[in-house]
Protein backbone atom coordinates (compact mmCIF):
# COMPACT_ATOMS: atom_id res chain seq x y z
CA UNK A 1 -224.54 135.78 -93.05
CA UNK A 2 -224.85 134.70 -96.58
CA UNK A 3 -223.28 132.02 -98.26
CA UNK A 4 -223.92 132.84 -102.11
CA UNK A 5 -221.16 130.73 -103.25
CA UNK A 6 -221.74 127.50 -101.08
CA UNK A 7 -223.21 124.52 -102.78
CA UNK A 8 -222.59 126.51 -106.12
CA UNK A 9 -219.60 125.00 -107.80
CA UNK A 10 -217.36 122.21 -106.92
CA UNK A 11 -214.03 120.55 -108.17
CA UNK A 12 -215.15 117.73 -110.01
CA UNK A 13 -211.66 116.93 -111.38
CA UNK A 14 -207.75 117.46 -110.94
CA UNK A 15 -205.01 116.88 -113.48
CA UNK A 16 -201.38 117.31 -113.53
CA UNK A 17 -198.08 116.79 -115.55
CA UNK A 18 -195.27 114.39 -114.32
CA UNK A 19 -193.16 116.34 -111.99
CA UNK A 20 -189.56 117.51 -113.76
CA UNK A 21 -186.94 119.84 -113.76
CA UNK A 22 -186.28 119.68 -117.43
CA UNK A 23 -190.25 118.42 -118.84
CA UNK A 24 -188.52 119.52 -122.33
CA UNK A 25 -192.18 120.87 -123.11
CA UNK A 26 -193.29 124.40 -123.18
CA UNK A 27 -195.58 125.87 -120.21
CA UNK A 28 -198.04 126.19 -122.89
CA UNK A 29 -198.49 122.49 -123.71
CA UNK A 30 -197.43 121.65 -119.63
CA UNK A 31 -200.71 123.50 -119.04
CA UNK A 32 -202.65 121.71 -121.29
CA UNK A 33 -201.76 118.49 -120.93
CA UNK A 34 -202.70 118.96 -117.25
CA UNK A 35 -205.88 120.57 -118.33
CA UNK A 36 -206.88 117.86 -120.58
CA UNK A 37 -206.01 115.14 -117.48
CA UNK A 38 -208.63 116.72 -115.03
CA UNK A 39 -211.10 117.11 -117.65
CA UNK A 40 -210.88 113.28 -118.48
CA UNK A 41 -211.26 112.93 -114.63
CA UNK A 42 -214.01 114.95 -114.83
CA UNK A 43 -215.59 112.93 -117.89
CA UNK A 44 -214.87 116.20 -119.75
CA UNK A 45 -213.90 117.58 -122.41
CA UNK A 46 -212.15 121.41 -124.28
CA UNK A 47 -215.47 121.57 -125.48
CA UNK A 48 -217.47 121.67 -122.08
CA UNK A 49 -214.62 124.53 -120.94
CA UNK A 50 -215.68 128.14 -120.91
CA UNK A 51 -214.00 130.03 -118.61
CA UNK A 52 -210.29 130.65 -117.43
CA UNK A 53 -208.81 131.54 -114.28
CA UNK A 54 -205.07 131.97 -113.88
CA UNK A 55 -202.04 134.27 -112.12
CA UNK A 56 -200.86 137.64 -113.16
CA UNK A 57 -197.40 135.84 -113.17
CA UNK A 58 -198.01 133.01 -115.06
CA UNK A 59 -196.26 133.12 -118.41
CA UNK A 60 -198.96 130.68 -120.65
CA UNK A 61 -200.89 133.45 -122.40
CA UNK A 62 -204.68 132.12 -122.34
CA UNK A 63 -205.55 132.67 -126.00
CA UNK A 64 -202.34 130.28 -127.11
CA UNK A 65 -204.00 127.90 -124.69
CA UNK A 66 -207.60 128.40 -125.68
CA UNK A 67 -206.56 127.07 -129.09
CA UNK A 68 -204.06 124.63 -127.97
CA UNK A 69 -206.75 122.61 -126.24
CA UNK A 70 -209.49 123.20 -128.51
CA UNK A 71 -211.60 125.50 -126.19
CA UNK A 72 -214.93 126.79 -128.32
CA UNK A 73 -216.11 129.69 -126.31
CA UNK A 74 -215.04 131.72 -123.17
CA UNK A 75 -217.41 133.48 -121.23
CA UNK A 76 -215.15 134.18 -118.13
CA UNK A 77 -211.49 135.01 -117.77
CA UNK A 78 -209.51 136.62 -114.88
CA UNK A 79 -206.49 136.85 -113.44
CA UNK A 80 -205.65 136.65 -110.00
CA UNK A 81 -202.37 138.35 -108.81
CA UNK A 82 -199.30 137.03 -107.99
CA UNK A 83 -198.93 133.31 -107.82
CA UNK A 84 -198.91 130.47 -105.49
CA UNK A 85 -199.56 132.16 -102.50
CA UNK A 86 -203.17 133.56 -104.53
CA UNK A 87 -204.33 129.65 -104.92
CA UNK A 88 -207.55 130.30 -102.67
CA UNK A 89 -207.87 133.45 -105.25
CA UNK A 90 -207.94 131.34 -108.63
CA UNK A 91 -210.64 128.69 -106.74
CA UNK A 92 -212.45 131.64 -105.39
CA UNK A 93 -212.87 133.19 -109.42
CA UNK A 94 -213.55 130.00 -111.10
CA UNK A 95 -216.45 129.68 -108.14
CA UNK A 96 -217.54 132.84 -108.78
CA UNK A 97 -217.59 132.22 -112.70
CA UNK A 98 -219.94 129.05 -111.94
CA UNK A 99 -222.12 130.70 -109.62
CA UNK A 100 -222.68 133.76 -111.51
CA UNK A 101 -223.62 131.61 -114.64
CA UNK A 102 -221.05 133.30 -116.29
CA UNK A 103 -218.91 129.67 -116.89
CA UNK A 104 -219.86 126.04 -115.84
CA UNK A 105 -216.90 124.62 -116.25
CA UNK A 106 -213.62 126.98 -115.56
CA UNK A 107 -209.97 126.00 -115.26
CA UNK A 108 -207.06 127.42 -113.52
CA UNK A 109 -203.85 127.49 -114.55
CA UNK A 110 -201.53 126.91 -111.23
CA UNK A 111 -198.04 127.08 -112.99
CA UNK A 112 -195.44 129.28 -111.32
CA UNK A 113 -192.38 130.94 -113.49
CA UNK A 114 -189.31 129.08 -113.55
CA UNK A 115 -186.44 129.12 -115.11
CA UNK A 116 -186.22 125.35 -117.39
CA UNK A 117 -183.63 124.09 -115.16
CA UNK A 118 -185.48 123.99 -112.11
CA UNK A 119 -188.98 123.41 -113.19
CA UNK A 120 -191.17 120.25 -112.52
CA UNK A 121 -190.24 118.51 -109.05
CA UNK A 122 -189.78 121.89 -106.89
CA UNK A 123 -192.67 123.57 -108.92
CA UNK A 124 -194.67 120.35 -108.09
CA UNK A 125 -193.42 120.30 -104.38
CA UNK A 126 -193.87 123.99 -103.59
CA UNK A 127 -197.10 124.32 -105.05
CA UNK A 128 -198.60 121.10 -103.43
CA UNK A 129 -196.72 122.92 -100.06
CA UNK A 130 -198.48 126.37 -100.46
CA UNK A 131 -202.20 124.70 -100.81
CA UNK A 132 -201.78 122.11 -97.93
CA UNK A 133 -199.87 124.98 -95.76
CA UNK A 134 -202.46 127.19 -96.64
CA UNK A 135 -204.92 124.18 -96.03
CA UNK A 136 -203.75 123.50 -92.58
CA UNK A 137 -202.65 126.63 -91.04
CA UNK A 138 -205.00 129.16 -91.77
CA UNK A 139 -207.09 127.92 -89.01
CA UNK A 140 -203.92 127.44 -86.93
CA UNK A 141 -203.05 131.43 -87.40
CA UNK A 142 -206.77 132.40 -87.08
CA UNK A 143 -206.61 130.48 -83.64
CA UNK A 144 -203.05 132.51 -83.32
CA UNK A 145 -204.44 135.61 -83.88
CA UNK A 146 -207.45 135.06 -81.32
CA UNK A 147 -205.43 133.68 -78.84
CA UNK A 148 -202.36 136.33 -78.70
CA UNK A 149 -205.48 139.15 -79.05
CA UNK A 150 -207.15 137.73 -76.01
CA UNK A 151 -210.72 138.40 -77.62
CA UNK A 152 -210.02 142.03 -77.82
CA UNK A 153 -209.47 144.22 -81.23
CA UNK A 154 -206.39 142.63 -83.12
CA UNK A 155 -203.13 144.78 -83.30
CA UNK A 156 -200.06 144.96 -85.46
CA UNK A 157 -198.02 142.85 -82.96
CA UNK A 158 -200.73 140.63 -83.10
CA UNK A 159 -200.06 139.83 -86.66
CA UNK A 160 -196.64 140.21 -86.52
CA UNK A 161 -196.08 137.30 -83.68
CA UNK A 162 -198.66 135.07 -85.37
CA UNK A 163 -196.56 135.54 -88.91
CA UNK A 164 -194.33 133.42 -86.79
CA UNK A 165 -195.74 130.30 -88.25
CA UNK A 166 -195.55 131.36 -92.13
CA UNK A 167 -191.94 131.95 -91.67
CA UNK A 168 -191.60 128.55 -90.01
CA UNK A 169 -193.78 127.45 -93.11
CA UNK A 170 -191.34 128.74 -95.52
CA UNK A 171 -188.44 127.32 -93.43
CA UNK A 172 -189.91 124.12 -93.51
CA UNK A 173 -190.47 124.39 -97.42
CA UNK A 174 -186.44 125.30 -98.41
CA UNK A 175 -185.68 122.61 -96.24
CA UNK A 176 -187.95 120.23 -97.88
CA UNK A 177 -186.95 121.12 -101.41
CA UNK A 178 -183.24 119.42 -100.55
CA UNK A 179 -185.17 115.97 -100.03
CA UNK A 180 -186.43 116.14 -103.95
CA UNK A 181 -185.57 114.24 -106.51
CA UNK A 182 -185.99 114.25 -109.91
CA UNK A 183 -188.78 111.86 -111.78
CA UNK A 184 -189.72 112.89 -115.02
CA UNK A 185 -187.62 112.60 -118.46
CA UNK A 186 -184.49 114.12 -116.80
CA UNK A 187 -184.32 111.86 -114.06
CA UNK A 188 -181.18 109.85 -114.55
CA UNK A 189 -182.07 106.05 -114.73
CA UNK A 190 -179.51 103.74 -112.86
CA UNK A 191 -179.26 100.07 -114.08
CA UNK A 192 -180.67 97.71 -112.14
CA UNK A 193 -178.06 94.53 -112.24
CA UNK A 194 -179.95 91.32 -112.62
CA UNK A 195 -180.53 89.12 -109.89
């Protein structure tokens, strides 16, 4: 089996805003700002983008952001559906974008809609949840699948006892979203008395 996409593209830099309910900045210049961070960890810059990747639900239209950032020319853009749960989808286009020579240097936009009160921290901590859940147990439900199968041709119980462990992942995610706290501007600062 072919490989076409491996050794084509790689993540060369990440970026991302301070983590907030209230950031008191629009998802247009949240976007950006994160944009701009992984292209200086990249040794980047707007100019060397020129190609976008981003959700079907995400509310940052690309043009506004195109000329936000100072983007000069896009020769790839797609949309991947959905949101979170597509990350492998938005990483799969942009490496598609590079490989094809269609774009050297795509972004993706990984913002999910919220309403202003409750962006930022659970954003932050769901979306860091869905790629390390997704990370770490889509071998675990492959090896699921395989294992409730026994080696034969894989059913519809099958799936539906190895879905077991995305339900405990989503579980495990509400749960975790009661141990955040707030750390950008709306974070209430307590005084620290002098010792």
């Amino acid at each position: 089996m072919t490989r076409p996409l491996q050794g084509a593209a790689a993540i060369v830099g990440a970026g991302q805003t301070e983590f907030s309910k209230n950031a008191g900045r629009s998802e247009t210049r949240l976007a950006g700002e994160a944009i701009l961070a992984a292209l200086a960890d990249a040794g980047l810059g707007p100019g060397d983008v020129d190609g976008l990747v981003s959700y079907t639900i995400d509310p940052v239209e690309e043009t506004e952001l195109v000329r936000a950032i100072g983007i000069q020319e896009v020769g790839w853009s797609s949309r991947v559906p959905y949101g979170g749960g597509g990350s492998q989808g938005v990483l799969l286009h942009a490496a598609a974008a590079v490989a094809s020579g269609a774009a050297m240097v795509p972004y993706t936009i990984i913002k999910e809609v919220n309403p202003d009160e409750v962006k930022g921290s659970a954003t932050g901590a769901m979306n860091f949840l869905v790629f390390s859940l997704s990370a770490f147990l889509a071998p675990v439900f492959g090896f699921a699948l395989m294992h409730l199968s026994g080696g034969k041709a894989l059913t519809l119980e099958n799936f539906q006892q190895a879905d077991t462990i995305w339900a405990a992942a989503i579980v495990l995610s509400l749960v975790l979203t009661f141990f955040l706290r707030e750390t950008g501007a709306g974070a209430k600062h307590v005084a620290v008395p002098a010792s």
